[in-house]
Protein backbone atom coordinates (compact mmCIF):
# COMPACT_ATOMS: atom_id res chain seq x y z
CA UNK A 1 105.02 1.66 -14.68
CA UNK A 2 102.72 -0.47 -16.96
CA UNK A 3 102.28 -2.83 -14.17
CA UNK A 4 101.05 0.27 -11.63
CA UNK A 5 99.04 1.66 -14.58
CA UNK A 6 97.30 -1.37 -14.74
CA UNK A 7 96.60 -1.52 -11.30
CA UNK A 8 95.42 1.96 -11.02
CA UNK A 9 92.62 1.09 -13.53
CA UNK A 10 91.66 -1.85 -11.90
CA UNK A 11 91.13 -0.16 -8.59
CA UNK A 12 89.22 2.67 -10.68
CA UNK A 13 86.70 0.29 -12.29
CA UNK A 14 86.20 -1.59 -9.42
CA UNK A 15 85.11 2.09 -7.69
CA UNK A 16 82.94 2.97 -10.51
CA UNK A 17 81.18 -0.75 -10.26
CA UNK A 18 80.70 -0.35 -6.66
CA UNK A 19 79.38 3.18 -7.04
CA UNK A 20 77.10 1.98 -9.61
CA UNK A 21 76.09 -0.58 -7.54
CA UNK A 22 75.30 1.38 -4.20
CA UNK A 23 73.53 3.97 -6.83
CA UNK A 24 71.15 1.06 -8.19
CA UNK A 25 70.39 0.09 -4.81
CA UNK A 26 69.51 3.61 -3.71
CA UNK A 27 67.27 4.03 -6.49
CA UNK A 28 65.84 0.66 -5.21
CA UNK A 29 64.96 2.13 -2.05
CA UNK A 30 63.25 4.83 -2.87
CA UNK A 31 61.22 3.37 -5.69
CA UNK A 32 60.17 1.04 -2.64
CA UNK A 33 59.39 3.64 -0.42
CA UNK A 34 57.65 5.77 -3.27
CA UNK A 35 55.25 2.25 -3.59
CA UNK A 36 54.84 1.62 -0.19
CA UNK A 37 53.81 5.66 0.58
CA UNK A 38 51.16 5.68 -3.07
CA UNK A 39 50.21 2.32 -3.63
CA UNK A 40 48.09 2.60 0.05
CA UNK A 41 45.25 3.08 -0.82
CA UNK A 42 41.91 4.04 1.75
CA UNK A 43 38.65 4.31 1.26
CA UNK A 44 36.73 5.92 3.41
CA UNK A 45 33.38 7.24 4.38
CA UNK A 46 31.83 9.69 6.21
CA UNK A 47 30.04 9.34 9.37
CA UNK A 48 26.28 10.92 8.86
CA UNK A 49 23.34 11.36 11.16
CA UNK A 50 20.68 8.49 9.66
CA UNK A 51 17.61 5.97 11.33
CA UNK A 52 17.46 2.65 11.12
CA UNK A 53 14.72 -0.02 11.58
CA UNK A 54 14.19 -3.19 13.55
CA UNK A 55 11.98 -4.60 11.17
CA UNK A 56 10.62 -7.98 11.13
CA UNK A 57 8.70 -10.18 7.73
CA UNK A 58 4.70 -11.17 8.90
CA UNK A 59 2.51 -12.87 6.41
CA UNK A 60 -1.36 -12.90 7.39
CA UNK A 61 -4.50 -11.47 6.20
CA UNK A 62 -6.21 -7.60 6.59
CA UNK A 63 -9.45 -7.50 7.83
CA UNK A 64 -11.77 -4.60 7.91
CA UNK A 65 -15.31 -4.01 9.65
CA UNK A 66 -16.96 -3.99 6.34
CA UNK A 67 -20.94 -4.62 5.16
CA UNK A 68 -21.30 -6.10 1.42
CA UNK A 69 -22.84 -3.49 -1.55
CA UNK A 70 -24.70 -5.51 -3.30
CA UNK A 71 -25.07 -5.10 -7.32
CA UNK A 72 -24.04 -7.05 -10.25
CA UNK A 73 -23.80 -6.62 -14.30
CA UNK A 74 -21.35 -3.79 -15.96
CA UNK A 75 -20.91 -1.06 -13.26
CA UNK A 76 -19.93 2.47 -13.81
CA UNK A 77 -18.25 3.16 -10.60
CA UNK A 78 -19.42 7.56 -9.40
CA UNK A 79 -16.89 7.22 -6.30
CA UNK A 80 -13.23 6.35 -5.71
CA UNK A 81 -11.82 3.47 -4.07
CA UNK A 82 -11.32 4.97 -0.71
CA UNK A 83 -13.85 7.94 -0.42
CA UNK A 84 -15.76 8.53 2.38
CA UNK A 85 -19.76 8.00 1.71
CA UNK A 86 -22.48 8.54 3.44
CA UNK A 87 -26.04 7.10 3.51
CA UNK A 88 -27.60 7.65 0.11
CA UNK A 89 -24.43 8.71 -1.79
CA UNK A 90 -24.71 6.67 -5.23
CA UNK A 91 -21.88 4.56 -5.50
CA UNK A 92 -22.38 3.16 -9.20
CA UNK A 93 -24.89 2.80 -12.15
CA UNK A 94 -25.62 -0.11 -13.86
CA UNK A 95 -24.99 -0.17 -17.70
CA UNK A 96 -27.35 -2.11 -20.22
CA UNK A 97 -25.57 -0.71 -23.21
CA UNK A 98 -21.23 -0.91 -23.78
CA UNK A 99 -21.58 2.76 -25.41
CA UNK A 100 -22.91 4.08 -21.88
CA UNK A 101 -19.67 3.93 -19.82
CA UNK A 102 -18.29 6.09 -23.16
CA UNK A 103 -21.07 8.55 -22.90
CA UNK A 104 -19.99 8.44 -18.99
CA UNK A 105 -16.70 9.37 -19.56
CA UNK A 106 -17.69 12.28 -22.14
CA UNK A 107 -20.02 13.30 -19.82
CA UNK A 108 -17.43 13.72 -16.55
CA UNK A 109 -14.60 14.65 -18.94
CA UNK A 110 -17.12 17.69 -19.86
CA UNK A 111 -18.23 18.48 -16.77
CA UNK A 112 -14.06 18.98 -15.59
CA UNK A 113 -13.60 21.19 -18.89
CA UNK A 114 -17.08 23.21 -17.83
CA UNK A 115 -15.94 23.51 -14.39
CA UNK A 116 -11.97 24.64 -15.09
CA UNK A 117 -13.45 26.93 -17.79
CA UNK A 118 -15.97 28.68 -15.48
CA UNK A 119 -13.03 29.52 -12.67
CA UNK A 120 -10.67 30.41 -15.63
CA UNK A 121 -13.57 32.99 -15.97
CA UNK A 122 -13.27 34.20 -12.20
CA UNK A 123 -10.19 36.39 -13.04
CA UNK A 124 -11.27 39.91 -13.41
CA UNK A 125 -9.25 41.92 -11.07
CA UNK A 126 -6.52 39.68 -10.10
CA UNK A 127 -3.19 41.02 -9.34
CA UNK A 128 -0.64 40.38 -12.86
CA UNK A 129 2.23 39.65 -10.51
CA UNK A 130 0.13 36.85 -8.32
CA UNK A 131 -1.46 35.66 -11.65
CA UNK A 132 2.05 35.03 -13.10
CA UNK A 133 3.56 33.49 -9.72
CA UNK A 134 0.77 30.72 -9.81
CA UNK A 135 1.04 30.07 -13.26
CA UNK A 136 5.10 29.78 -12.74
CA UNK A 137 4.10 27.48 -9.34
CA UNK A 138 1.45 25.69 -11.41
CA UNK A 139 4.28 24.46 -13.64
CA UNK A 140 6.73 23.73 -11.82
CA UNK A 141 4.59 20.83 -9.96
CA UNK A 142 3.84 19.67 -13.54
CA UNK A 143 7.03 19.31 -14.00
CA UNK A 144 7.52 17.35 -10.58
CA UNK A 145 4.72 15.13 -11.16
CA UNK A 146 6.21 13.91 -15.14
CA UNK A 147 10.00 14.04 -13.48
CA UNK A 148 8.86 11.94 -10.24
CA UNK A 149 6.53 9.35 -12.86
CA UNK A 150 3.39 10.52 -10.13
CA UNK A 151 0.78 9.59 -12.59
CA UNK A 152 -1.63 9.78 -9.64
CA UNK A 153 -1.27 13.31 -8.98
CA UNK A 154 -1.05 14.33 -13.17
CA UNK A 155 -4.49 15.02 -14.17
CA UNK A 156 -4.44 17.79 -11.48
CA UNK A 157 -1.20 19.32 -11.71
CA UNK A 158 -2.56 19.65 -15.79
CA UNK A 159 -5.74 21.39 -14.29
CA UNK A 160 -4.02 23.35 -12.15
CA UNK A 161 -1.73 24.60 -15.04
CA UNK A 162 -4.14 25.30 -17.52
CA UNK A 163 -6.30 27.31 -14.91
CA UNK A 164 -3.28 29.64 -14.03
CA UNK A 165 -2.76 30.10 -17.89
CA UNK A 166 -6.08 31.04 -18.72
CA UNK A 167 -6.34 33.32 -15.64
CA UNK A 168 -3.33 35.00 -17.32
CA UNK A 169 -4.25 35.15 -20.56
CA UNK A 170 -7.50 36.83 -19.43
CA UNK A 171 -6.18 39.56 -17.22
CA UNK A 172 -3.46 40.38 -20.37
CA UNK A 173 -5.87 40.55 -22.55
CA UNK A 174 -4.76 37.55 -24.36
CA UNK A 175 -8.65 36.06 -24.43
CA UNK A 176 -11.58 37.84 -23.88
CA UNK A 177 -13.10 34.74 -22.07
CA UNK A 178 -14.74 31.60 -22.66
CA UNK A 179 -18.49 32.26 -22.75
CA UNK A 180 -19.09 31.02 -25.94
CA UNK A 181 -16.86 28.31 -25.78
CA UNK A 182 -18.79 27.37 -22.27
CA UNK A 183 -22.39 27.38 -23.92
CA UNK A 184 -21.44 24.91 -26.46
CA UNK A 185 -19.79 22.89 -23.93
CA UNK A 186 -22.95 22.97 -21.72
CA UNK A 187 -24.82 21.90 -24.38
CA UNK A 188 -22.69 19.06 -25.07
CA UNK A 189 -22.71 18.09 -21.64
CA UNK A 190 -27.27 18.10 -21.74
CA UNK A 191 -26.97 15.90 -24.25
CA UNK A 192 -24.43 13.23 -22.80
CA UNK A 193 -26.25 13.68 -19.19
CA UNK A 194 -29.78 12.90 -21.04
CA UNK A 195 -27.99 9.36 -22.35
CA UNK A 196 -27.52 7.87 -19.40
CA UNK A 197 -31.02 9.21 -17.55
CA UNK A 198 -32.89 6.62 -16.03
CA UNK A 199 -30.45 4.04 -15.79
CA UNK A 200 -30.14 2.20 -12.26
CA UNK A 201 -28.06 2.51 -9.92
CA UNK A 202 -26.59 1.41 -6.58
CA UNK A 203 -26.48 3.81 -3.37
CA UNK A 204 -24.82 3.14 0.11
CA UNK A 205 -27.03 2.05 3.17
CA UNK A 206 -24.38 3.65 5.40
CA UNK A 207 -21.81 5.71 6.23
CA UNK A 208 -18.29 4.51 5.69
CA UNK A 209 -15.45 3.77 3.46
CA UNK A 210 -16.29 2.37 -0.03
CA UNK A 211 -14.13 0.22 -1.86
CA UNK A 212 -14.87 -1.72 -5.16
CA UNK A 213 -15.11 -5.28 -5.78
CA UNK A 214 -12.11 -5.24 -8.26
CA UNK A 215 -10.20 -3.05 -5.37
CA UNK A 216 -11.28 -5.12 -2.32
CA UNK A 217 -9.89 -8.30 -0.99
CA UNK A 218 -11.92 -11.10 -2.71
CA UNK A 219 -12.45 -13.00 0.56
CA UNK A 220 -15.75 -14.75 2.26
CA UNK A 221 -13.63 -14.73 5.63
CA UNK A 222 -15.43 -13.42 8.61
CA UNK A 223 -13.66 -11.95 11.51
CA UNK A 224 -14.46 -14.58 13.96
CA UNK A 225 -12.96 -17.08 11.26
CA UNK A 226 -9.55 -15.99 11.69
CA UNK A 227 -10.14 -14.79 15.70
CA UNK A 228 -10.57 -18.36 16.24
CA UNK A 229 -7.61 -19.55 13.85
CA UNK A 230 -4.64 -21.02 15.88
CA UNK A 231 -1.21 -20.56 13.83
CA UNK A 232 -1.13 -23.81 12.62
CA UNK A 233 -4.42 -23.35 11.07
CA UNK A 234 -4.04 -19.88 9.89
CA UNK A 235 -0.61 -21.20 8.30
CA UNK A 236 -2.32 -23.71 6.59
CA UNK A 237 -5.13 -21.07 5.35
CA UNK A 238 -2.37 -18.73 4.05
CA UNK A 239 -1.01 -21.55 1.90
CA UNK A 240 -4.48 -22.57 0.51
CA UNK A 241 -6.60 -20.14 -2.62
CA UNK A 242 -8.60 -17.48 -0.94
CA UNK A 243 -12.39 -18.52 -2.08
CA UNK A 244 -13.55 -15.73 -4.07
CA UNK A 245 -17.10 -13.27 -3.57
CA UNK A 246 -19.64 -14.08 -5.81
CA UNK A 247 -20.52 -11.71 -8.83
CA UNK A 248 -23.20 -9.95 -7.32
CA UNK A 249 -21.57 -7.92 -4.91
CA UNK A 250 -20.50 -4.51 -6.55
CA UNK A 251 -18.25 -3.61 -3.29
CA UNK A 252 -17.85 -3.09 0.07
CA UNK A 253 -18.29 -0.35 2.75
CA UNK A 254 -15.63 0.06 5.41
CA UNK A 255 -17.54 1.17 8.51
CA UNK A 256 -14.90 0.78 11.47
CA UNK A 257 -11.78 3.32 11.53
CA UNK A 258 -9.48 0.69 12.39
CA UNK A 259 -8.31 -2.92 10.89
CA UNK A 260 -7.07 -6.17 11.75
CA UNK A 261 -3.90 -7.85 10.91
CA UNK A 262 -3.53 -11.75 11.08
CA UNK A 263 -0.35 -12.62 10.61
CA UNK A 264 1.84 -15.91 11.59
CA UNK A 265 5.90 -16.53 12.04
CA UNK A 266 7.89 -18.98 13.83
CA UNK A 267 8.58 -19.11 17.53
CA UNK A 268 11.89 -17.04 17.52
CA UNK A 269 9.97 -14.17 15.30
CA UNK A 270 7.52 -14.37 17.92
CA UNK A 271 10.15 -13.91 20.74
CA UNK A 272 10.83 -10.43 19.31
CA UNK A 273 7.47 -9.38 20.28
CA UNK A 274 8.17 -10.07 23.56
CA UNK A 275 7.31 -6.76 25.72
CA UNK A 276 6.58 -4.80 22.67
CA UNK A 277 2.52 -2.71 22.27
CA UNK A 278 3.27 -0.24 19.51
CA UNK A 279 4.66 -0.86 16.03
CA UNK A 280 4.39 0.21 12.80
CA UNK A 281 2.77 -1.86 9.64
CA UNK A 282 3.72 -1.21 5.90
CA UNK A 283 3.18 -3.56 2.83
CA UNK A 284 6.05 -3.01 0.36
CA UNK A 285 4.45 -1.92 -3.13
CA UNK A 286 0.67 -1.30 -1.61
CA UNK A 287 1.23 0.89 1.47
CA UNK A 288 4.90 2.01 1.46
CA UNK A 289 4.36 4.57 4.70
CA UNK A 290 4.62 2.54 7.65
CA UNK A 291 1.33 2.69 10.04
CA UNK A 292 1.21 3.32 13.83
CA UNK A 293 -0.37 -0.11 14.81
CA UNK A 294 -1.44 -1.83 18.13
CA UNK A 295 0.43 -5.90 19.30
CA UNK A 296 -3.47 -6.99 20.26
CA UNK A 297 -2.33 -10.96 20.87
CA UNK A 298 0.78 -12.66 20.40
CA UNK A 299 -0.71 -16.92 20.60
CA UNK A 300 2.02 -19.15 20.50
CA UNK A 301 1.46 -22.93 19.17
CA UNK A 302 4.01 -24.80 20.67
CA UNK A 303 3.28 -27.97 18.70
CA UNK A 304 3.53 -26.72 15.18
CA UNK A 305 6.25 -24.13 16.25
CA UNK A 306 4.30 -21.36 15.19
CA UNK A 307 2.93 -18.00 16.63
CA UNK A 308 -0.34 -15.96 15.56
CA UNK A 309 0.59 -12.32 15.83
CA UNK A 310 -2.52 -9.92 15.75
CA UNK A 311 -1.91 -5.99 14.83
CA UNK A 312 -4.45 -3.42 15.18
CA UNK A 313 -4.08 -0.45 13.25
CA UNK A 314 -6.73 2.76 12.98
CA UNK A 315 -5.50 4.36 9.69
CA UNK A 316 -8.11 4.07 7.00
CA UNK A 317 -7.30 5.09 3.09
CA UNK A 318 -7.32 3.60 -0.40
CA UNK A 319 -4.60 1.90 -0.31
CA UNK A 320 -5.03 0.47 3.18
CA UNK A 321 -8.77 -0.96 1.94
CA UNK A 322 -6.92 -2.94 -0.98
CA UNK A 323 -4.94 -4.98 1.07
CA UNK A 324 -5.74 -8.47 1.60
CA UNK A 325 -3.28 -11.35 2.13
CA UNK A 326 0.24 -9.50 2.14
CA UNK A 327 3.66 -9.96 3.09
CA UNK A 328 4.00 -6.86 5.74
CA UNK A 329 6.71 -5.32 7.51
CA UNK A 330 6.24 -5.07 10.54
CA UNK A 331 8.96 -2.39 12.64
CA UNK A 332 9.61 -3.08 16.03
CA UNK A 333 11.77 -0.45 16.65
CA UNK A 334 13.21 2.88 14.55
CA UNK A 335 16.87 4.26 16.14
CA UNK A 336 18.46 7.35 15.34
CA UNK A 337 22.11 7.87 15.41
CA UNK A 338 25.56 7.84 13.58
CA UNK A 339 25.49 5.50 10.53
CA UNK A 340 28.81 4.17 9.76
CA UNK A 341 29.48 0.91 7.57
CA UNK A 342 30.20 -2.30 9.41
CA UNK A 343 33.24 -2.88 6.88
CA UNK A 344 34.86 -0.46 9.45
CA UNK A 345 35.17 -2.25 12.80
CA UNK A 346 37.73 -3.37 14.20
CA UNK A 347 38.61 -5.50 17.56
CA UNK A 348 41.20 -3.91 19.44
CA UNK A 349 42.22 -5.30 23.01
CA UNK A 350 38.70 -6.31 23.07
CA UNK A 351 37.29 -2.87 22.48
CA UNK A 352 35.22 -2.41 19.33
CA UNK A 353 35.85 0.74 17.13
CA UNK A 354 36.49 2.46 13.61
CA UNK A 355 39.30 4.05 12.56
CA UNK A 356 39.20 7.81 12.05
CA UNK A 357 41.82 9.77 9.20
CA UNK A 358 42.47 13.22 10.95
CA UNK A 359 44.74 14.94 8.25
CA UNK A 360 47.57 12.01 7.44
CA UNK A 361 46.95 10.08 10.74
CA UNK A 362 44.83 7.61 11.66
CA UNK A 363 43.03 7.27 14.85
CA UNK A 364 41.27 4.50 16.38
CA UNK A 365 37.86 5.61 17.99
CA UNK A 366 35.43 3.45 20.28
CA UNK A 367 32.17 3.09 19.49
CA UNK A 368 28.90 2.66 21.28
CA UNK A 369 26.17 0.37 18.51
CA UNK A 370 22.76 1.29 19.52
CA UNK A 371 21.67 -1.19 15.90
CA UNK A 372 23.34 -2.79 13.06
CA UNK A 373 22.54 -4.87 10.43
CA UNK A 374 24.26 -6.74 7.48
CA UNK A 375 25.96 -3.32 6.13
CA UNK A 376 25.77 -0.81 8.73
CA UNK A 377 26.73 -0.04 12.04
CA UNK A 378 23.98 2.72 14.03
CA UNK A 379 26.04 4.08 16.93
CA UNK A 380 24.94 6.14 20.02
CA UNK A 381 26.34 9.87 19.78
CA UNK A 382 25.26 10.94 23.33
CA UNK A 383 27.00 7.47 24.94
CA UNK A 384 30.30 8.58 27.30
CA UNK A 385 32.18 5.99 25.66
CA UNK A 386 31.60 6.85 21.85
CA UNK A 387 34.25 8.57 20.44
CA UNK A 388 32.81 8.71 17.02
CA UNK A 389 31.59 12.30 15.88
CA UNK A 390 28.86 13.61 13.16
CA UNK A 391 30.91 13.88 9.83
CA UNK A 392 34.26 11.82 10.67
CA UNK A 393 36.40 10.61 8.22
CA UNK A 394 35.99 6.66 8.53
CA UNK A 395 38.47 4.38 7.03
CA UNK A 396 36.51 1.66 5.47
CA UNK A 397 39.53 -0.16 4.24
CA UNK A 398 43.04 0.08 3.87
CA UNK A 399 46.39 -1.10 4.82
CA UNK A 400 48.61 -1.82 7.89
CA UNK A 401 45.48 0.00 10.28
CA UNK A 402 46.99 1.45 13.67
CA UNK A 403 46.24 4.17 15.97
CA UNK A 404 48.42 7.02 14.92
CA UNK A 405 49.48 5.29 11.76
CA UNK A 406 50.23 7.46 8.48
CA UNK A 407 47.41 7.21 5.95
């Protein structure tokens, strides 16, 4: 009996160790499965409608059609870099004390008071409800111009305020206007405008765009200088100190509507030019809108294995006028399509494509590239073979990729 006992026990442990066993082993399994289903991880992103440019680097030099203003000593400039003058206009004055350019800016700081004051003054009538809608609009581009840092457009937007507010504050009832404040202002304003009578001054010969000395490119280039550069030698000139003007010239007036661009690259730069008339011209940090512009000669020098490009371009403003020798970018080409990153192609049996999640499946789409560069793919939504669509899911990474794989 003992003996069968025994035996009985034996054959029950052994059970218990092999269920145990076939238990642990189960558990195993679906801890691994559990892993291999939640530790995949995908990222993906979205495909989105964007434009991309074929841009290409071009150092050279701007030149305008341009006559010298000539003047010298401390200046008081009456015009803006960039404003259009005509014969006549009086472009600066010439200081012979340091406390004039103060009385200068008294007097124009006055004469913006005066002049907001006296509109402020035109509000008899006006509606309450328009009064209040521009003072609301008024603020809310002061606003923009402090949120966006446009420190340009600030002295404005403040004018522009202040006028709304005083409108209001006349048609409530607020103020009963600014006529007395006005006739000491006025008087203010005689007194700084009698200062600086009879000083001289400098007025423009011509028509054109005027541009200061301190704004202007400090060049004695002429046109025909760098017309008759080859590449080698406008290379050269690009790596050498641009002479300065002398200190009598006060400025210059722009009197073309279009501009030169001398720039030079290497041969395989130059090969991209190949065919092409129209491009665009920006200067990264001066002019940041890119520029219809004109491919007027593309001179290839063999020898030093360089190529003299020359742009044309017939947009004139401040900016443009304060350009001299810059590092442009010049765009060859702009594309519109689907952007999707490159981190997403795949090779398979020789096709190129993405792979798309649709729910918890993956799908592997071909794709048509009308551009790419170093991060992203531009592909052609109204090619036949693109089977990429506006606002799929792209898998940018993840593991054990296949078409109709779980995700």
């Amino acid at each position: 009996m003992d003996h069968r006992d025994r035996g009985r026990r034996a054959a029950v442990r052994a059970a218990l160790v092999m269920g145990g066993m076939l238990l642990a082993l189960a558990a195993v399994y679906i801890v691994l499965q559990l892993y291999a289903i939640l530790g995949r991880t995908y990222q993906t992103e979205t495909a989105i409608s964007a434009s991309m440019e074929d841009t290409v680097p071009l150092s050279g030099i701007a030149m305008f059609d341009a006559v010298p203003v000539s003047g010298g000593g401390s200046l008081g400039y009456l015009v803006e870099d960039g404003e259009r003058v005509t014969e006549g206009t009086v472009l600066a004055e010439i200081y012979t004390d340091p406390a004039q350019s103060t009385q200068r800016e008294e007097l124009d700081r006055l004469d913006r008071i005066i002049d907001l004051l006296t509109k402020s003054e035109n509000s008899v009538g006006s509606d309450l409800t328009l009064l209040t809608a521009q003072t609301r609009t008024a603020l809310l581009n002061l606003l923009d111009q402090l949120d966006t840092a446009s420190y340009t457009g600030m002295s404005d937007a403040i004018d522009e305020f202040l006028l709304a507010q005083n409108r209001l504050q006349i048609s409530t009832g607020q103020s009963s206007g600014f006529a007395a404040t006005l006739a000491d202002l006025q008087t203010q304003r005689d007194a700084a405008a009698a200062a600086l009578e009879g000083l001289q001054t400098i007025t423009a010969d011509r028509n054109g765009y005027f541009i200061s000395t301190a704004a202007a490119l400090p060049l004695d280039l002429t046109e025909d200088t760098l017309k008759s550069d080859t590449a080698a030698a406008l290379s050269e000139r690009l790596q050498q100190e641009i002479p300065t003007t002398g200190s009598d010239l006060a400025g210059r007036i722009v009197t073309g509507f279009s501009w030169r661009f001398y720039g030079v690259c290497d041969l395989d730069t130059a090969a991209r030019f190949d065919g092409v008339t129209s491009v665009k011209i920006r200067v990264p940090g001066k002019q940041d809108e890119a520029l219809d512009a004109t491919v007027t000669e593309v001179a290839a020098d063999e020898t030093a294995g360089l190529a003299k490009i020359t742009l044309e371009c017939r947009t004139i403003n401040a900016d443009v006028l304060r350009l001299g020798r810059e590092d442009a970018e010049i765009v060859l080409n702009t594309y519109e399509g689907i952007r999707v990153s490159k981190r997403a192609m795949h090779i398979v049996d020789g096709e190129r494509g993405v792979y798309v999640k649709y729910g918890s499946l993956q799908r592997f789409r071909r794709i048509v590239v009308l551009f790419e560069d170093e991060k992203y793919l531009l592909l052609d939504p109204e090619a036949e073979d693109n089977e990429v669509r506006l606002y799929d899911e792209i898998i940018v990474e993840g593991p054990n990729l296949q078409d109709g794989g779980l995700v």
